[in-house]
N, C-alpha and C. Protein backbone atom coordinates (compact mmCIF):
# COMPACT_ATOMS: atom_id res chain seq x y z
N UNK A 1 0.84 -1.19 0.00
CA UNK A 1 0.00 0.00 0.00
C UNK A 1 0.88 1.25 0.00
N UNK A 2 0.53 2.24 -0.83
CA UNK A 2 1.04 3.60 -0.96
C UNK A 2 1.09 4.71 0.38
N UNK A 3 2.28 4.75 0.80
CA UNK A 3 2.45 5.92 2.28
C UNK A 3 2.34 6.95 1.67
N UNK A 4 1.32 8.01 1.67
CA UNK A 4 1.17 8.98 1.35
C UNK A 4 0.51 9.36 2.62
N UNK A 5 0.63 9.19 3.79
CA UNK A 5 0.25 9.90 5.02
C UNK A 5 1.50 10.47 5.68
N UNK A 6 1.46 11.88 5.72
CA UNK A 6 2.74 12.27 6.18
C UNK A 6 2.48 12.49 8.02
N UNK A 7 3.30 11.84 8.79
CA UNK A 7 3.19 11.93 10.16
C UNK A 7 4.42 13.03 10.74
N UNK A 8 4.22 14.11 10.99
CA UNK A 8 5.36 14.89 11.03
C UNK A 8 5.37 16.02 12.47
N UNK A 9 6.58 15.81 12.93
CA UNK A 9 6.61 17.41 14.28
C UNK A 9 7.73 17.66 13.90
N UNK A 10 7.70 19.42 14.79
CA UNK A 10 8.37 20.13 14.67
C UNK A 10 8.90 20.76 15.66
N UNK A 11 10.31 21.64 15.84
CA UNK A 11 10.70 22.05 16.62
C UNK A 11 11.64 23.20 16.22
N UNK A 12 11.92 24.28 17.34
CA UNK A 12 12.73 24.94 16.79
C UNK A 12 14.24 24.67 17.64
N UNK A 13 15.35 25.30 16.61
CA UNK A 13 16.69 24.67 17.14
C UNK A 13 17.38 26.42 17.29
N UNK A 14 18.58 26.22 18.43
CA UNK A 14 19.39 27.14 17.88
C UNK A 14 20.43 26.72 16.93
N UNK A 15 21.15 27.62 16.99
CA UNK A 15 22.51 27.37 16.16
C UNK A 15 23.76 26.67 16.14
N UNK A 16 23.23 26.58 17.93
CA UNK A 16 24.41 25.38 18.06
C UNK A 16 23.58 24.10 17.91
N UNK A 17 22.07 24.01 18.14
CA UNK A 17 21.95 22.99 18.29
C UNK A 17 21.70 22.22 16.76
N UNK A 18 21.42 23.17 16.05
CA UNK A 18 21.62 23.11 14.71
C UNK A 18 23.15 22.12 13.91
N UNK A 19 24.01 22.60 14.20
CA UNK A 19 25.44 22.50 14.02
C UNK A 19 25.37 21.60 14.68
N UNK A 20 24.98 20.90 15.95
CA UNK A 20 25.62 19.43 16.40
C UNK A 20 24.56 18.76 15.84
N UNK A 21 23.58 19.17 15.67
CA UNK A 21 22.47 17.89 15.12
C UNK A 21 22.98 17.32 13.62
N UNK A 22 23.68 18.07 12.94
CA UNK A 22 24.17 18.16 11.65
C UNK A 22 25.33 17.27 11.70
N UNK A 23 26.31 17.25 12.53
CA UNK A 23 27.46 16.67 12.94
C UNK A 23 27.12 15.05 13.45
N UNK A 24 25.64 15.09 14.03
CA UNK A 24 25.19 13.75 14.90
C UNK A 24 24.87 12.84 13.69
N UNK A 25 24.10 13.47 12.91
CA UNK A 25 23.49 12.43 11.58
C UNK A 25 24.35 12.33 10.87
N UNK A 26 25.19 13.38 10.76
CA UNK A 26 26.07 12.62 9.26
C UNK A 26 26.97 11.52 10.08
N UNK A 27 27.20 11.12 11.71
CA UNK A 27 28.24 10.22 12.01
C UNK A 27 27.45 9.12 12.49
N UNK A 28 25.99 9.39 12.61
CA UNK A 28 25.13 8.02 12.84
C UNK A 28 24.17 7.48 12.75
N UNK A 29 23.53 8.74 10.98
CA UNK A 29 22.29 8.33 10.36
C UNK A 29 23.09 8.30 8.98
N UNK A 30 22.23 8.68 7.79
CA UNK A 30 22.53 8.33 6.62
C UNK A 30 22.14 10.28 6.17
N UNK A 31 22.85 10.26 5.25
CA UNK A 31 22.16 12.01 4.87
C UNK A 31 21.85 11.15 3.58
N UNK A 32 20.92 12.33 3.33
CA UNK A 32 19.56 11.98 2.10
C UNK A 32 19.81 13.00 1.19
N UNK A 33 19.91 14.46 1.49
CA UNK A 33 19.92 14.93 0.53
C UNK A 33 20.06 16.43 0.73
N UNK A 34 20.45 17.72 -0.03
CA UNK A 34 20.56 18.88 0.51
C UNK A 34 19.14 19.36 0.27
N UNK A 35 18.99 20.25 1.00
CA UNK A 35 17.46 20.66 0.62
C UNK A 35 17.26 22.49 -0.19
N UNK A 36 17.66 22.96 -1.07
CA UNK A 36 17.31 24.32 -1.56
C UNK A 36 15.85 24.34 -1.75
N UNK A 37 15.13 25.27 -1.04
CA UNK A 37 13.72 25.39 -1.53
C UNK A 37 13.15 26.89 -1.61
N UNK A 38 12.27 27.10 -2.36
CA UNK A 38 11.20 28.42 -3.05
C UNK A 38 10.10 27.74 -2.52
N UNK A 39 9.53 28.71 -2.07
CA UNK A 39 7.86 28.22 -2.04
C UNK A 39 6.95 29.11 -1.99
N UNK A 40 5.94 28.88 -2.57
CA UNK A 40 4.83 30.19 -2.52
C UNK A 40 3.60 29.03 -2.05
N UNK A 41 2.92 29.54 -0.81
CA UNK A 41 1.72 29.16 0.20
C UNK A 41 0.89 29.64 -0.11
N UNK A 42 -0.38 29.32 -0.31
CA UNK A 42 -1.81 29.95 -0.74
C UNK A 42 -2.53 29.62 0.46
N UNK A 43 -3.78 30.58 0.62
CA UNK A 43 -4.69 30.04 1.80
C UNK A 43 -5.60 29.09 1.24
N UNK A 44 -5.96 28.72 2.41
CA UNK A 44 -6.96 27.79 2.35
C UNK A 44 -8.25 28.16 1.48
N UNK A 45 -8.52 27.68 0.26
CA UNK A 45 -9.67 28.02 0.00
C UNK A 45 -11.15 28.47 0.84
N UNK A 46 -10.95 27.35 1.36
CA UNK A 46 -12.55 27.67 2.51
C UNK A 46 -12.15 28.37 3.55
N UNK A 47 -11.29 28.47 4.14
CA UNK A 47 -11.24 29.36 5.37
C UNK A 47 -10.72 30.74 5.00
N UNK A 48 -9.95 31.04 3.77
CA UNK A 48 -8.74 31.63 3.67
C UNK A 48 -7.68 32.03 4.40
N UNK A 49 -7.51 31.42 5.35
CA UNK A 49 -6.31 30.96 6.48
C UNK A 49 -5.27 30.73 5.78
N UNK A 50 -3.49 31.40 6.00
CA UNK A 50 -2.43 30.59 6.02
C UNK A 50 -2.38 29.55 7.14
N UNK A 51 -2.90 30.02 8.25
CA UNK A 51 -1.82 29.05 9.21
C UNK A 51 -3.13 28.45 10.19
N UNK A 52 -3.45 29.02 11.02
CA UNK A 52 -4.26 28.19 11.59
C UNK A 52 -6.14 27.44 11.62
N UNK A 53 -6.08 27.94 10.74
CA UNK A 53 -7.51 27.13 9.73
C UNK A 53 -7.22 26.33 8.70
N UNK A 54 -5.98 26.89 8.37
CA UNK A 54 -5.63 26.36 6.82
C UNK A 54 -5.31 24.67 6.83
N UNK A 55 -6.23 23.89 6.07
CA UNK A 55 -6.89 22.53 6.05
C UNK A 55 -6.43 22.12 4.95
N UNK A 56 -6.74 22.89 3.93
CA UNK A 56 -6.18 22.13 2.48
C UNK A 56 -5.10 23.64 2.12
N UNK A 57 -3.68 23.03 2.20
CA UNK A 57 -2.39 23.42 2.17
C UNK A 57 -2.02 23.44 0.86
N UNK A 58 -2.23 24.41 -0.07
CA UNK A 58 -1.27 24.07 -1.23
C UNK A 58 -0.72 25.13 -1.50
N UNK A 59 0.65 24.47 -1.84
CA UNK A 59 1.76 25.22 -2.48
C UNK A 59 2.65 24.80 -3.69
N UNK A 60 2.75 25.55 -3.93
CA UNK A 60 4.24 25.22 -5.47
C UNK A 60 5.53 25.49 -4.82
N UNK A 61 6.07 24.58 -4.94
CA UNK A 61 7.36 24.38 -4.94
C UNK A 61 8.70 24.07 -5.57
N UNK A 62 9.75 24.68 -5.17
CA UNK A 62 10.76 23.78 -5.62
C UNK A 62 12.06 23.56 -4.91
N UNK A 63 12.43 22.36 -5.27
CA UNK A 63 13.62 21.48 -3.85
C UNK A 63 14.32 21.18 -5.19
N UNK A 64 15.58 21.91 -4.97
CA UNK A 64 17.22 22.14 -5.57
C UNK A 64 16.77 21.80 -6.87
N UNK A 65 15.87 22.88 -7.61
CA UNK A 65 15.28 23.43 -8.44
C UNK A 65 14.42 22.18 -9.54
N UNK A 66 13.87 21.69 -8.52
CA UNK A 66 12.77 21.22 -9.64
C UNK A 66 11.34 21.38 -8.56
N UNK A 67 10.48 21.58 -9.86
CA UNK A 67 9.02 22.12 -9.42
C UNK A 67 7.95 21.41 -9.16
N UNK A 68 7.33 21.52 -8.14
CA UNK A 68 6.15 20.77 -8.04
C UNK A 68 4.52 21.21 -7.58
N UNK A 69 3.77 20.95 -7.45
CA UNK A 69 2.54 21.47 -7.11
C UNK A 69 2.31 20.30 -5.55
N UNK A 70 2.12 21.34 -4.14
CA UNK A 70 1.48 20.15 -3.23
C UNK A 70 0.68 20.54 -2.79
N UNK A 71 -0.33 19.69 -2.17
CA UNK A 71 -2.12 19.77 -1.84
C UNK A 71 -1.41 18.71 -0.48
N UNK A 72 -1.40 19.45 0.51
CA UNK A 72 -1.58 18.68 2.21
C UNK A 72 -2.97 18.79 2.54
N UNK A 73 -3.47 17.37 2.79
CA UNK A 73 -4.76 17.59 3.24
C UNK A 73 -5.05 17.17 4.66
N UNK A 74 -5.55 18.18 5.61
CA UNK A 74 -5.68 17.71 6.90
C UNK A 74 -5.20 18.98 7.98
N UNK A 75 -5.74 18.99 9.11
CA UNK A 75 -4.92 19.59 10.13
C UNK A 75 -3.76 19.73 10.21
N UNK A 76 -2.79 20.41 11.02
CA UNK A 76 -1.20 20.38 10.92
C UNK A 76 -1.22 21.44 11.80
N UNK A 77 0.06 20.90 12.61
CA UNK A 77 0.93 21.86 13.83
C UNK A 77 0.86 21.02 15.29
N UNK A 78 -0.10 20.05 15.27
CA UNK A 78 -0.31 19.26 16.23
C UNK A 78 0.84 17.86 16.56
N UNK A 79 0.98 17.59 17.70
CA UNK A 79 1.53 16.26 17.41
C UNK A 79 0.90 14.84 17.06
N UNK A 80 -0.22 15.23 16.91
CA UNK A 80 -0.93 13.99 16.21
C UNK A 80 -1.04 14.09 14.65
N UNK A 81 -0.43 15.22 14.28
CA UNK A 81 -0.71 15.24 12.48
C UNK A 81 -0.61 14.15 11.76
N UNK A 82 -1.54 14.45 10.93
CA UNK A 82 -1.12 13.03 9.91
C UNK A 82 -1.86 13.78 8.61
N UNK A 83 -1.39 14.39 7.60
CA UNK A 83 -2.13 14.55 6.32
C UNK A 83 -1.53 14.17 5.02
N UNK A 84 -2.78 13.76 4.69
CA UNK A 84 -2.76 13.20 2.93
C UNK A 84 -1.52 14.03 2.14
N UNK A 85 -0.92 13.72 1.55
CA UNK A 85 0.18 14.50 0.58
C UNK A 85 0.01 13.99 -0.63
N UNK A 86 -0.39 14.97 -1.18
CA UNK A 86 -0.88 14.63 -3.16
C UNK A 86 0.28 15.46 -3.54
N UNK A 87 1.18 15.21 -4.68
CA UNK A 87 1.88 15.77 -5.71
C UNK A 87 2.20 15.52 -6.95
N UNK A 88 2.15 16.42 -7.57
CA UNK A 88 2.52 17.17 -9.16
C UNK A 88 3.91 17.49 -9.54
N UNK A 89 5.14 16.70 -9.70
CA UNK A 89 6.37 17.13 -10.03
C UNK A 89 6.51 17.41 -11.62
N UNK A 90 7.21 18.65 -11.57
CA UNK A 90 7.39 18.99 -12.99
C UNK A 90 8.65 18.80 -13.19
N UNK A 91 9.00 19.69 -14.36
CA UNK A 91 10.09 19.72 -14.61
C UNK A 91 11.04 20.84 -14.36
N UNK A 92 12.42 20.84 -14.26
CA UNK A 92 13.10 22.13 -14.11
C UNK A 92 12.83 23.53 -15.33
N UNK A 93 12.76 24.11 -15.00
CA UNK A 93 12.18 25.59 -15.43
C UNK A 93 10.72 25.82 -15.63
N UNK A 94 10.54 24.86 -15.00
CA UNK A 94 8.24 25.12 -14.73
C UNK A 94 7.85 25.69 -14.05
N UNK A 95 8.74 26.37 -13.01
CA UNK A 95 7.83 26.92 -11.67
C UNK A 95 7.06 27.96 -11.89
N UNK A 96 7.54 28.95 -12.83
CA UNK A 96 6.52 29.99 -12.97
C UNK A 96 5.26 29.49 -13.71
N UNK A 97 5.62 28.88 -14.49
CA UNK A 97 4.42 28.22 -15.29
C UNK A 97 3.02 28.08 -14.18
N UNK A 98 3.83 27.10 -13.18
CA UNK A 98 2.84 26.56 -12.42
C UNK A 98 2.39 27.69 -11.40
N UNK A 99 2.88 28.56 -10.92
CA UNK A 99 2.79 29.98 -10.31
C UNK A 99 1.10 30.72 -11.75
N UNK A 100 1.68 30.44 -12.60
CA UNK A 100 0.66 30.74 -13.44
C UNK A 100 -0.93 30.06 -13.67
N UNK A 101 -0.65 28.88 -13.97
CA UNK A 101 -1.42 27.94 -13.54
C UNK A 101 -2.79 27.95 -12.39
N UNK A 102 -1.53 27.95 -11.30
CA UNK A 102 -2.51 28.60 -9.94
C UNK A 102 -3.30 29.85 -10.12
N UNK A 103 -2.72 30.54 -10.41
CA UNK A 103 -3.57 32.12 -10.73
C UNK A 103 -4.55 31.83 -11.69
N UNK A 104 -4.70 31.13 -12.29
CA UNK A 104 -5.73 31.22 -13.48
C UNK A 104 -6.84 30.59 -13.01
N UNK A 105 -6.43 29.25 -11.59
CA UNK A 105 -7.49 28.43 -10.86
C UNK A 105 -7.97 29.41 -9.87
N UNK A 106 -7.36 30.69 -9.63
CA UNK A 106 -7.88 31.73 -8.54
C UNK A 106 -7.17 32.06 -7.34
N UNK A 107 -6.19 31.24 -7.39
CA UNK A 107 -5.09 31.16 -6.54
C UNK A 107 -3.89 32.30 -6.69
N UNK A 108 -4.37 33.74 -5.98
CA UNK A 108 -3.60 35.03 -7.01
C UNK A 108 -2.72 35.36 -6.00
N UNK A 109 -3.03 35.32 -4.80
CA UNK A 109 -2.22 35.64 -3.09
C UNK A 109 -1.37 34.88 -2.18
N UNK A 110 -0.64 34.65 -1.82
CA UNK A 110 0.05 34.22 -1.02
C UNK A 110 1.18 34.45 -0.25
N UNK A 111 2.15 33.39 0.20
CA UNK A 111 3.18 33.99 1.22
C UNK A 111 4.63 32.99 -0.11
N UNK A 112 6.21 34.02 0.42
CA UNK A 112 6.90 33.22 -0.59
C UNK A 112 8.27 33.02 0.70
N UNK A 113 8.66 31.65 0.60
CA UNK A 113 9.45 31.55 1.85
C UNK A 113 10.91 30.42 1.25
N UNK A 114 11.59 30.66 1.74
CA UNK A 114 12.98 30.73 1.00
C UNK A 114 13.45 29.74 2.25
N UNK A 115 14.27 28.74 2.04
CA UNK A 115 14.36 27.51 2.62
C UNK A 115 15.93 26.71 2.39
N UNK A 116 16.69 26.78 3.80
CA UNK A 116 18.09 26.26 3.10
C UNK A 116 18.19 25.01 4.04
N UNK A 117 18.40 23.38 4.08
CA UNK A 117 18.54 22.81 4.90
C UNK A 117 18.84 21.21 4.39
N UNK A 118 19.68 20.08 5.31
CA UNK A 118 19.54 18.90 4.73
C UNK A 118 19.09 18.00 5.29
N UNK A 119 18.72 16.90 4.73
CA UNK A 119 17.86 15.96 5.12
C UNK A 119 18.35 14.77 5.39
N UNK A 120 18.33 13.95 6.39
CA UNK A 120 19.00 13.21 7.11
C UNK A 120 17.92 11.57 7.00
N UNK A 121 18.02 10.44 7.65
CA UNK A 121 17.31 9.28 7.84
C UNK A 121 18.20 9.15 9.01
N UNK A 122 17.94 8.68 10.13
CA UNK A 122 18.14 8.51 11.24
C UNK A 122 17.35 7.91 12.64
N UNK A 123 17.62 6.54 12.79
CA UNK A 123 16.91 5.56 13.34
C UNK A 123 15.08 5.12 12.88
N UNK A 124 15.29 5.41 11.44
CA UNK A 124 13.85 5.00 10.57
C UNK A 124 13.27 6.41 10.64
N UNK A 125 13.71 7.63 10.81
CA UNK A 125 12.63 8.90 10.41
C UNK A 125 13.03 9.69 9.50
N UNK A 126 12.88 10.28 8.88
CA UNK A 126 13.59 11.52 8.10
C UNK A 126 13.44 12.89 9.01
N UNK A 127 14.60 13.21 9.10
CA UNK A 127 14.90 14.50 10.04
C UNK A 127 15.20 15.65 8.87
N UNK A 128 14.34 16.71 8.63
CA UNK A 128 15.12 18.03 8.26
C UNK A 128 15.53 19.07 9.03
N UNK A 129 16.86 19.45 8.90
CA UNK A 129 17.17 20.87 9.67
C UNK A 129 17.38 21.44 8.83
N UNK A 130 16.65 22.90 9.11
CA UNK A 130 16.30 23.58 8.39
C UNK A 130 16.32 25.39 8.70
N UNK A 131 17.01 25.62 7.80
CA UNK A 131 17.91 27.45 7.93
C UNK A 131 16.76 28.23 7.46
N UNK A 132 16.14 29.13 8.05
CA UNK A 132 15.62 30.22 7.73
C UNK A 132 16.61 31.35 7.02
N UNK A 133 16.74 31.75 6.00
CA UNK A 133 18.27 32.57 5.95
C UNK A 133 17.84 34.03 6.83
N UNK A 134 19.04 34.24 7.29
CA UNK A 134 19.13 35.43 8.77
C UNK A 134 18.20 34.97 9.28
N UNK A 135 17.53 34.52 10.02
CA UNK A 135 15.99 34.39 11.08
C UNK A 135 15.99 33.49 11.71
N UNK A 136 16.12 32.45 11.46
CA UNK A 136 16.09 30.86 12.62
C UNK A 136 16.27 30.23 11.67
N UNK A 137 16.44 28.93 12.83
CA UNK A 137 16.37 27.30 12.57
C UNK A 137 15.22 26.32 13.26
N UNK A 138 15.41 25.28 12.19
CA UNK A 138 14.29 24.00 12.74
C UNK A 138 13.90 23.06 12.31
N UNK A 139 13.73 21.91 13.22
CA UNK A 139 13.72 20.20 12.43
C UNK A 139 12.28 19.90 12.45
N UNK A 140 12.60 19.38 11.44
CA UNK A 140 11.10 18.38 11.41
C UNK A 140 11.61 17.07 11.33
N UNK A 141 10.40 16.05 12.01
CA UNK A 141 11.17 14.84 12.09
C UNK A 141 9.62 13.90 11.15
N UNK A 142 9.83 13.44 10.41
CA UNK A 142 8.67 12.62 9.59
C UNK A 142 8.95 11.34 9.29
N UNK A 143 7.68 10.66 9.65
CA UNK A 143 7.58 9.45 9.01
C UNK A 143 6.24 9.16 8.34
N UNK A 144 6.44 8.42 6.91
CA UNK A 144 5.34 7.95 5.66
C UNK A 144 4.60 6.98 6.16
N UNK A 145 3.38 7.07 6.85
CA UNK A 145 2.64 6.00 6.91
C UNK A 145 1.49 5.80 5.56
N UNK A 146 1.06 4.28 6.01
CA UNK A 146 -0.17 4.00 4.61
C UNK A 146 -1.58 4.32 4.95
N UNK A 147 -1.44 3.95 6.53
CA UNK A 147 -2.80 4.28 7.13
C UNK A 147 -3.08 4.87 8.26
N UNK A 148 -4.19 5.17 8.72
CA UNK A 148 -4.87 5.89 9.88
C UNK A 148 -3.79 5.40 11.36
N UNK A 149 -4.01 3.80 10.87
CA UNK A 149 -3.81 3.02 12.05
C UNK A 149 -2.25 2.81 12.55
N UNK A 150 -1.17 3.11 11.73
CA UNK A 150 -0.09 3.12 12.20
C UNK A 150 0.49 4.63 12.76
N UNK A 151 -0.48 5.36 12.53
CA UNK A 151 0.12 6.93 12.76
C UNK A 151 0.10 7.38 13.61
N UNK A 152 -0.22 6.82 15.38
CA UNK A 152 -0.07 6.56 16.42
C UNK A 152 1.33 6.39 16.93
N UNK A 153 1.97 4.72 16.53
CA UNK A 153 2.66 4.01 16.19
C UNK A 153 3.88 5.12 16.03
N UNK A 154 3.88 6.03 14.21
CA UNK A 154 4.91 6.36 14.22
C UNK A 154 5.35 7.86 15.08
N UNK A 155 3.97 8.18 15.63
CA UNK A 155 3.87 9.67 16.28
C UNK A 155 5.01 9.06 17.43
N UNK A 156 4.52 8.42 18.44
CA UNK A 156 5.27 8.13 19.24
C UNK A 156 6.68 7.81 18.75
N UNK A 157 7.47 7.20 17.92
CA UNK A 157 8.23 6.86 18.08
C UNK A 157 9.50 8.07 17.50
N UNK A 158 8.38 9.21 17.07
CA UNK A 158 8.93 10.50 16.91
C UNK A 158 9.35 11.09 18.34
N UNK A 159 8.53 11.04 19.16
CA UNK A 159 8.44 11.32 19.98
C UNK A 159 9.41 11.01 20.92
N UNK A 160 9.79 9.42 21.10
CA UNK A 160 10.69 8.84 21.65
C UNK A 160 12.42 9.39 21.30
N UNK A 161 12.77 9.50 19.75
CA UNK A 161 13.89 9.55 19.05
C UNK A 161 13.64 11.24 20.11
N UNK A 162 12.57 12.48 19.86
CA UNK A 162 13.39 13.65 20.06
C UNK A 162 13.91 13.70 21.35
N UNK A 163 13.04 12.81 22.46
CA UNK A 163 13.37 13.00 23.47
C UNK A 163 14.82 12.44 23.96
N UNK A 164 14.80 11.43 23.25
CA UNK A 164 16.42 11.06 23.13
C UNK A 164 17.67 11.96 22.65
N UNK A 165 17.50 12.75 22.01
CA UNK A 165 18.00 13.82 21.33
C UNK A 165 17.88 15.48 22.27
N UNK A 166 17.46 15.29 23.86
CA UNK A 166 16.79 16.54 23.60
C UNK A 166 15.99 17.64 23.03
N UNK A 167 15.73 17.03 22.02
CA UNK A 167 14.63 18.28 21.63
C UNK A 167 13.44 18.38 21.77
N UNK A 168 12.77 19.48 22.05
CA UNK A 168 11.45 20.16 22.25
C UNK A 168 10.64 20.08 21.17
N UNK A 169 9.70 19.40 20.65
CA UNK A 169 8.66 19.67 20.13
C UNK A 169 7.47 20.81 20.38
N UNK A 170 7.35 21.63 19.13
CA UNK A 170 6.44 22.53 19.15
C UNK A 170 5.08 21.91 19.37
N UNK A 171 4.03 22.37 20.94
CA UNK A 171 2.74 22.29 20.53
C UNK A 171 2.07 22.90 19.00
N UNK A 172 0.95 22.96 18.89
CA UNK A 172 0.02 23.44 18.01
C UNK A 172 0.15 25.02 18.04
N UNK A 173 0.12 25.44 19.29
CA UNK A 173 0.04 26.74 19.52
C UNK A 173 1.26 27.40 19.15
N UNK A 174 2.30 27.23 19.49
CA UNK A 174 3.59 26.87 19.71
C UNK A 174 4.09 26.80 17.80
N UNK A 175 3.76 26.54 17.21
CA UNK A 175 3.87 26.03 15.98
C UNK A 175 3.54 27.22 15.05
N UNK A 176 1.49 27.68 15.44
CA UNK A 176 1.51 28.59 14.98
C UNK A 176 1.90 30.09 15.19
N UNK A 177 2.33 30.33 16.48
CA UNK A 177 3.27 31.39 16.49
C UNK A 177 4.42 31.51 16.00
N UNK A 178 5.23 30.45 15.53
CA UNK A 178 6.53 30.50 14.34
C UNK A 178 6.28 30.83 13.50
N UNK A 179 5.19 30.35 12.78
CA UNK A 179 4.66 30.36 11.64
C UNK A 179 4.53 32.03 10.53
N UNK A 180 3.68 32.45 11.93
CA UNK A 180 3.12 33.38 12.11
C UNK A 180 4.37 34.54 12.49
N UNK A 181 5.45 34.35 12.87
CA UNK A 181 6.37 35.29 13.26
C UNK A 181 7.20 35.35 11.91
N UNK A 182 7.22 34.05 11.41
CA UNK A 182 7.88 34.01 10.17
C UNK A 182 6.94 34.82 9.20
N UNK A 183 6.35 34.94 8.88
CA UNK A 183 4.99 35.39 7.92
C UNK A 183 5.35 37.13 8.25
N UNK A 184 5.57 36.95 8.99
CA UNK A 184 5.35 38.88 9.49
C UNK A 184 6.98 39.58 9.41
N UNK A 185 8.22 38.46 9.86
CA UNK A 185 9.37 39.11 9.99
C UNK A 185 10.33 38.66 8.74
N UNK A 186 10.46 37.48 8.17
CA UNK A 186 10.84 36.70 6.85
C UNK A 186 10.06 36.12 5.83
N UNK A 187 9.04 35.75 5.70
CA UNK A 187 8.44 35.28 4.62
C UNK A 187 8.06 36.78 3.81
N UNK A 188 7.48 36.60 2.48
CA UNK A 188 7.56 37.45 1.16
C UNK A 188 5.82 37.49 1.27
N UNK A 189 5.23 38.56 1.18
CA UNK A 189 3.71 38.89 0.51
C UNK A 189 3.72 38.43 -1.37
N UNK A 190 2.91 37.70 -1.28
CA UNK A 190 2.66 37.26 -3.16
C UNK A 190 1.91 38.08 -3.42
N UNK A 191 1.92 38.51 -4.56
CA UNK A 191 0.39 38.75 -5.38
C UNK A 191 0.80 38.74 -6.30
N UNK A 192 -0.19 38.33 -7.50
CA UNK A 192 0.02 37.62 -9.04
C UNK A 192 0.02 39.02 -9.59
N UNK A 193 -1.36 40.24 -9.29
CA UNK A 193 -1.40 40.99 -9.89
C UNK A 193 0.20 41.93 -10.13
N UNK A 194 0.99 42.06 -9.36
CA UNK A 194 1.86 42.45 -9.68
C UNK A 194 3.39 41.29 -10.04
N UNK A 195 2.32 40.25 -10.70
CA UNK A 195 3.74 39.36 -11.02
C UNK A 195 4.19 39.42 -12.65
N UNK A 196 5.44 39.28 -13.07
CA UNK A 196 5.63 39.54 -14.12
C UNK A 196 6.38 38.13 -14.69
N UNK A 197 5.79 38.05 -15.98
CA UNK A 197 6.31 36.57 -16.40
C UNK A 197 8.12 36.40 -16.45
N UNK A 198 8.32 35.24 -15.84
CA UNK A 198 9.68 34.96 -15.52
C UNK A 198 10.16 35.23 -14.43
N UNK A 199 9.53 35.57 -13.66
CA UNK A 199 9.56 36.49 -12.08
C UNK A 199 10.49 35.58 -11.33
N UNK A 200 10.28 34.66 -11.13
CA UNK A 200 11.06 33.29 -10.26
C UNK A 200 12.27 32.78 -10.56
N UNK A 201 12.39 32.76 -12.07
CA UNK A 201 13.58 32.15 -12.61
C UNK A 201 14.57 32.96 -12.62
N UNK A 202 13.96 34.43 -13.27
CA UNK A 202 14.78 35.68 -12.97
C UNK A 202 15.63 35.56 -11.83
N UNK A 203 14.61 35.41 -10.62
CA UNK A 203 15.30 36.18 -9.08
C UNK A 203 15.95 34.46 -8.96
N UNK A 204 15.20 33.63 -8.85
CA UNK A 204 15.98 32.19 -8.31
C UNK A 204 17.00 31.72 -9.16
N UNK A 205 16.24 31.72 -10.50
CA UNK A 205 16.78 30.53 -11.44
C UNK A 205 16.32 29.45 -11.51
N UNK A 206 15.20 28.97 -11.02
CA UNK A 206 14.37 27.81 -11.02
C UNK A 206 13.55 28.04 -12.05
């Protein structure tokens, strides 16, 4: 059966703790991969919420420049999360396309958030730490379940690894005040109406 249930928490790190967590996985997990990312966040259709209503999550993306379209479906910020993850991978130099795309489905507003970090596997989870550039740091620790019924299962055993690790998991609340601090002090205001074709590739190169 297909894991497309993403079970995921979060936390924030400093800089040192950043730097040894980085030092810990590469000497006793496996690294996966560097992570460069663009992203532009839309609200929630029905609520029009970024952050704490926001139910159906989609954004365009791109990770060390290839593009994709994602639809998270479900709650998020909790430690019980678990949502559906649908995706659309394109190809390299599509992102505006798909930036376009969205706007034409009505999707004209959003937030644009700039993402430097690598991705680790470490005792069966995938760990990202993850650079805000100038602003903070912070891991997420995830595991792919198939169903309802193991996402218990892998919550806890998230749970278990951070506490082993020291780290603090963000409540809900807790989660959306990052979010939300990010949105106001580092993340980018979108709007299509003033977007100009090539806008992304221009400034990124994606």
């Amino acid at each position: 059966m297909k894991k497309n249930i993403e079970v995921e928490l979060r936390g924030l790190l400093s800089k040192k703790q950043f730097l040894a967590l980085n030092k810990l996985f590469k000497e006793k997990g496996k690294f996966i991969d560097d992570k460069d990312r663009v992203v532009v966040c839309y609200p929630d259709p029905e609520t029009g919420s970024l952050v704490e209503e926001c139910k159906t999550d989609i954004r365009v993306r791109t990770t060390n420049k290839i593009p994709e379209i994602i639809i998270k479906l479900g709650e998020w910020g909790h430690k019980d999360e678990s949502r559906r993850e649908l995706s659309l991978v394109g190809k390299k130099g599509e992102f505006d396309k798909m930036i376009v795309m969205l706007a034409a489905l009505g999707h004209r507003n959003g937030i644009v958030a700039i993402r430097k970090g690598k991705v680790y596997s470490y005792k069966g989870i995938e760990f990202s730490l993850v650079e805000v550039p100038n602003h903070s740091y912070y891991f997420e620790a995830e595991i792919m379940v198939s169903n309802k019924k193991l996402q218990e299962i892998a919550t806890r055993k998230i749970e278990k690894v951070c506490h082993e690790l020291d780290l603090d998991i963000l409540s809900q609340q807790g989660f959306f005040d990052y979010i939300n601090k990010l949105n106001a002090e580092s993340n980018e205001p979108f709007d299509f109406s003033a977007y100009k074709e090539g806008y992304f590739k221009t400034r990124f190169r994606i």
